[in-house]
C-alpha atoms as a PDB file:
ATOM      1  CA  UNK A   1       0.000   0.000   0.000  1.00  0.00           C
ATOM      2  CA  UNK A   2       1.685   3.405  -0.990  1.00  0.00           C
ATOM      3  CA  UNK A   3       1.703   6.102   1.529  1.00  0.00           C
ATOM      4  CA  UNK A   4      -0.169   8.392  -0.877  1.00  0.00           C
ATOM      5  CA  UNK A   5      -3.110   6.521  -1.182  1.00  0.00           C
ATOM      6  CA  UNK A   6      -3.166   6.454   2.681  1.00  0.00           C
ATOM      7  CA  UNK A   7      -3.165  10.653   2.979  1.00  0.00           C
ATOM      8  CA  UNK A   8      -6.112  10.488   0.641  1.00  0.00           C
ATOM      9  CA  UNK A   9      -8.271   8.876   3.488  1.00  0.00           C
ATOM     10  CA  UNK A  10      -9.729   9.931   6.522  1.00  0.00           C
ATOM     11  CA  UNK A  11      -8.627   9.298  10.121  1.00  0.00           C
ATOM     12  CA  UNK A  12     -11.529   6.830  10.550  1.00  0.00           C
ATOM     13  CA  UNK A  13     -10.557   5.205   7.635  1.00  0.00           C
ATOM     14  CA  UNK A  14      -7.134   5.139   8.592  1.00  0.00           C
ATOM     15  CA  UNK A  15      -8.139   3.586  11.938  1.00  0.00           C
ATOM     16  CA  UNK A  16     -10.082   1.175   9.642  1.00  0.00           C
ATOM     17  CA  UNK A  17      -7.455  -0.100   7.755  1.00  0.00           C
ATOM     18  CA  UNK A  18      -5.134  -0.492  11.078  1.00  0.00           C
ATOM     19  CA  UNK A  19      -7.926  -2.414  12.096  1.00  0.00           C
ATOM     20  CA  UNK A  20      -8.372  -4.716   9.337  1.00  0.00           C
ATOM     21  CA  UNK A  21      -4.218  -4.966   8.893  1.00  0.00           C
ATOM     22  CA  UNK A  22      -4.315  -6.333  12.567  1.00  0.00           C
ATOM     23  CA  UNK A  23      -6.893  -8.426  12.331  1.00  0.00           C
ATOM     24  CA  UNK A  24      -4.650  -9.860   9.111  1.00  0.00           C
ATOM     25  CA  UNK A  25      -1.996 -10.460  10.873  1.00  0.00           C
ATOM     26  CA  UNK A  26      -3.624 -11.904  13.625  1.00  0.00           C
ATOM     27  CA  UNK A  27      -4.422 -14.364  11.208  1.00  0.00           C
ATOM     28  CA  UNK A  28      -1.185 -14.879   9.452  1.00  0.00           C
ATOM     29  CA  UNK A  29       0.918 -15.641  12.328  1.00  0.00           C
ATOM     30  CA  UNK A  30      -2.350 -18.189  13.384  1.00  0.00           C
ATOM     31  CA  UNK A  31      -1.960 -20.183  10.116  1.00  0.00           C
ATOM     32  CA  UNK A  32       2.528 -19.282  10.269  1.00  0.00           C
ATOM     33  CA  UNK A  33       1.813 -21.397  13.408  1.00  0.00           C
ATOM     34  CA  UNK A  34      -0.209 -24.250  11.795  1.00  0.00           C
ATOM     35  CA  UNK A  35       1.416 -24.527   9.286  1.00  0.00           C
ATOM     36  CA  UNK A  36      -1.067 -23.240   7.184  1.00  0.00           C
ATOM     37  CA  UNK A  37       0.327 -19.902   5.517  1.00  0.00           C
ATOM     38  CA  UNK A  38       0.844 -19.704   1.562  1.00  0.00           C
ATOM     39  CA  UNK A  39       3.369 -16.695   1.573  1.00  0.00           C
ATOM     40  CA  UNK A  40       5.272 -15.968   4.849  1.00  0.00           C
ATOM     41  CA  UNK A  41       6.565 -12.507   3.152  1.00  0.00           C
ATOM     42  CA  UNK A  42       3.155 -11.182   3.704  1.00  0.00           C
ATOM     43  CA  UNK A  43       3.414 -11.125   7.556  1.00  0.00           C
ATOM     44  CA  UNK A  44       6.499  -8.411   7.133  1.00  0.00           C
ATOM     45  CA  UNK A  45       4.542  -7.061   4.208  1.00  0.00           C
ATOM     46  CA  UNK A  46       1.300  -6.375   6.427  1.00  0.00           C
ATOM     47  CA  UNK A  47       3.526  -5.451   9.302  1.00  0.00           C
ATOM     48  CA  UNK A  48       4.749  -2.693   7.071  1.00  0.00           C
ATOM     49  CA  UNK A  49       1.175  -1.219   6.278  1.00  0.00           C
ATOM     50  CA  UNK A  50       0.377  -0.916   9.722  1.00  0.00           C
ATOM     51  CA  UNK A  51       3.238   1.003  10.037  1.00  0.00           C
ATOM     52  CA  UNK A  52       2.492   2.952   7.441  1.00  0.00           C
ATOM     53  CA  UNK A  53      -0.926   4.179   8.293  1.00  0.00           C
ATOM     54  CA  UNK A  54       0.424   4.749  11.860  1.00  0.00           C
ATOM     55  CA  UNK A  55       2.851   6.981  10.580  1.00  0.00           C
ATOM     56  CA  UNK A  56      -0.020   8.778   8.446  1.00  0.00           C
ATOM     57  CA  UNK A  57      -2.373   9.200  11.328  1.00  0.00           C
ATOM     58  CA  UNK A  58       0.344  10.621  13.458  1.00  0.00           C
ATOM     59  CA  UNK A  59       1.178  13.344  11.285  1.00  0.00           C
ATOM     60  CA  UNK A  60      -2.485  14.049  10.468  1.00  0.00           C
ATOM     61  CA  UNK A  61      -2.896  14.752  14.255  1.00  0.00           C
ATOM     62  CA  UNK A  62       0.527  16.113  14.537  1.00  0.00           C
ATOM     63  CA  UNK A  63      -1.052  18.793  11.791  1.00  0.00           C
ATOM     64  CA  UNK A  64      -4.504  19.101  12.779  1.00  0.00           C
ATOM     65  CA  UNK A  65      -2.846  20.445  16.622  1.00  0.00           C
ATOM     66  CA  UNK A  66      -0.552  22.811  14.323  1.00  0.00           C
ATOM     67  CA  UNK A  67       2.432  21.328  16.040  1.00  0.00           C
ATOM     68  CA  UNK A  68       4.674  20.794  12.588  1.00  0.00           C
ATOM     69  CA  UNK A  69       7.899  22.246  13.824  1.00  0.00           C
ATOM     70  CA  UNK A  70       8.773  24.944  11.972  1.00  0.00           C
END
């Protein structure tokens, strides 16, 4: 997921999608541990996108307080 699709969306969406990435992952490392996964790379992969739209909701606040740091 690119990080400028992410700005496009709202902060509910954002939290949304952190949702829904969790939830994925939840399930990933489930099946990692039965033995179930197809594609192991998509547990960093998802990690990734939470991280993303963390780092997007951050700065959204970060901006919305009108703390940017100039």
């Amino acid at each position: 997921m690119k990080p400028s699709a992410l700005r496009e969306l709202t902060i509910d969406e954002l939290r949304q999608k952190d949702q829904d990435l969790r939830r994925e992952l939840f399930n990933l490392r489930f099946r990692l541990a039965t033995g179930e996964v197809e594609n192991p790379m998509r547990i960093r992969a998802v990690r990734k996108d939470i991280a993303r739209v963390l780092t997007v909701i951050a700065a959204r606040q970060k901006t919305e307080q009108g703390l940017t740091g100039r």
